[in-house]
C-alpha atoms as a PDB file:
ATOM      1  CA  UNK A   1     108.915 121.841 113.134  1.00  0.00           C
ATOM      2  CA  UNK A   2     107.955 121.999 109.141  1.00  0.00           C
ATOM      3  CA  UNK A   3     108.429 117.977 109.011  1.00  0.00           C
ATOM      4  CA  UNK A   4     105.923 117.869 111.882  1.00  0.00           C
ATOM      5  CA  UNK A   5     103.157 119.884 110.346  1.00  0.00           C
ATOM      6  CA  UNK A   6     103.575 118.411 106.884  1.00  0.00           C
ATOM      7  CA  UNK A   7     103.429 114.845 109.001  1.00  0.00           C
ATOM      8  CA  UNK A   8     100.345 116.216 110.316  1.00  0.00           C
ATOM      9  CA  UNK A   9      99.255 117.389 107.409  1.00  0.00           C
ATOM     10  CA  UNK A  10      99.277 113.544 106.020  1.00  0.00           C
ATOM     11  CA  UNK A  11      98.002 112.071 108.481  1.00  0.00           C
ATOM     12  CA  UNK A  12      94.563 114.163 108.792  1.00  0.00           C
ATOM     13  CA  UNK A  13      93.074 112.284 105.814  1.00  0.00           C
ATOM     14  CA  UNK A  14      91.458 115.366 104.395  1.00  0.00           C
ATOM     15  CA  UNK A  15      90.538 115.254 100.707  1.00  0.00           C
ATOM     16  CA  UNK A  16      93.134 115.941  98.253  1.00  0.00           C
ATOM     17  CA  UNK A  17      91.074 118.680  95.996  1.00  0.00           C
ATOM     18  CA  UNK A  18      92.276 119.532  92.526  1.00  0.00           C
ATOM     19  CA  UNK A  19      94.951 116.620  91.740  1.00  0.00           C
ATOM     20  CA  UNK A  20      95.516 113.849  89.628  1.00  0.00           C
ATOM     21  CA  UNK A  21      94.627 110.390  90.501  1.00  0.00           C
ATOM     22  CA  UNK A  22      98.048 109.631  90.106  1.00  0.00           C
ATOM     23  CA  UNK A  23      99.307 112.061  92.608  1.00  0.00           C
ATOM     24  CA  UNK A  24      96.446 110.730  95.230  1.00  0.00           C
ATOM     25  CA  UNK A  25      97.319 107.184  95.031  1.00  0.00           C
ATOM     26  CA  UNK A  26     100.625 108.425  95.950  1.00  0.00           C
ATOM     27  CA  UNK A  27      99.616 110.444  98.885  1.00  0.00           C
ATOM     28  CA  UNK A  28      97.536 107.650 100.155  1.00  0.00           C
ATOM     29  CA  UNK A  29     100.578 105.680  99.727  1.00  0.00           C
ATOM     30  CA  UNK A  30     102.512 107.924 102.176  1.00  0.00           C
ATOM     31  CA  UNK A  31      99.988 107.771 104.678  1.00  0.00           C
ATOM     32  CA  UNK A  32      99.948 104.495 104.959  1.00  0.00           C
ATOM     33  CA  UNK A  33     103.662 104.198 105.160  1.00  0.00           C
ATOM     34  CA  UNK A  34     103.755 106.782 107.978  1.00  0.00           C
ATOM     35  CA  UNK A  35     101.420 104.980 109.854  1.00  0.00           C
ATOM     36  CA  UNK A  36     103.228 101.527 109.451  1.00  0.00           C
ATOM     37  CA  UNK A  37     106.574 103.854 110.526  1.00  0.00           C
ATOM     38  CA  UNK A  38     105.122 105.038 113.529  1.00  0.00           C
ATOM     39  CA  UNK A  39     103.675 102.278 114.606  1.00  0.00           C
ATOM     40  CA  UNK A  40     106.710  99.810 114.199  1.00  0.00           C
ATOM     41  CA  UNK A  41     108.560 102.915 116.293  1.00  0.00           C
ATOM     42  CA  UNK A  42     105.844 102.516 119.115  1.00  0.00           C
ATOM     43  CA  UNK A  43     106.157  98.602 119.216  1.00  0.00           C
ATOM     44  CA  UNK A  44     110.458  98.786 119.092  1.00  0.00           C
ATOM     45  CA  UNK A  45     109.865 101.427 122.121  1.00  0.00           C
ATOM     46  CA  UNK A  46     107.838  99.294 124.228  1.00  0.00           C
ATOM     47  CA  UNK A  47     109.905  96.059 123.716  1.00  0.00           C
ATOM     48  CA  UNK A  48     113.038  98.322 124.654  1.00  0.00           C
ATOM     49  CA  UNK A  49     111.703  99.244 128.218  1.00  0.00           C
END
């Protein structure tokens, strides 16, 4: 349930407050990679069934 809500927690886009620009350009890094994760799951899924 914690890897769910830090998923989440990525994937809301808020504003990272009080961090390097270093450590931002790696969290929008992340996000992106989720999203390109999840959506290659979605696309494996519907070619299954």
């Amino acid at each position: 349930m914690e890897v769910i809500k830090k998923i989440l927690s990525y994937l809301t886009f808020k504003k990272d407050t009080g961090e390097g620009s270093f450590i931002k350009s790696m969290h929008i890094i992340n996000k992106i990679s989720i999203l390109m994760f999840l959506i290659a799951i979605i696309i494996m899924i519907i070619k299954i069934s």
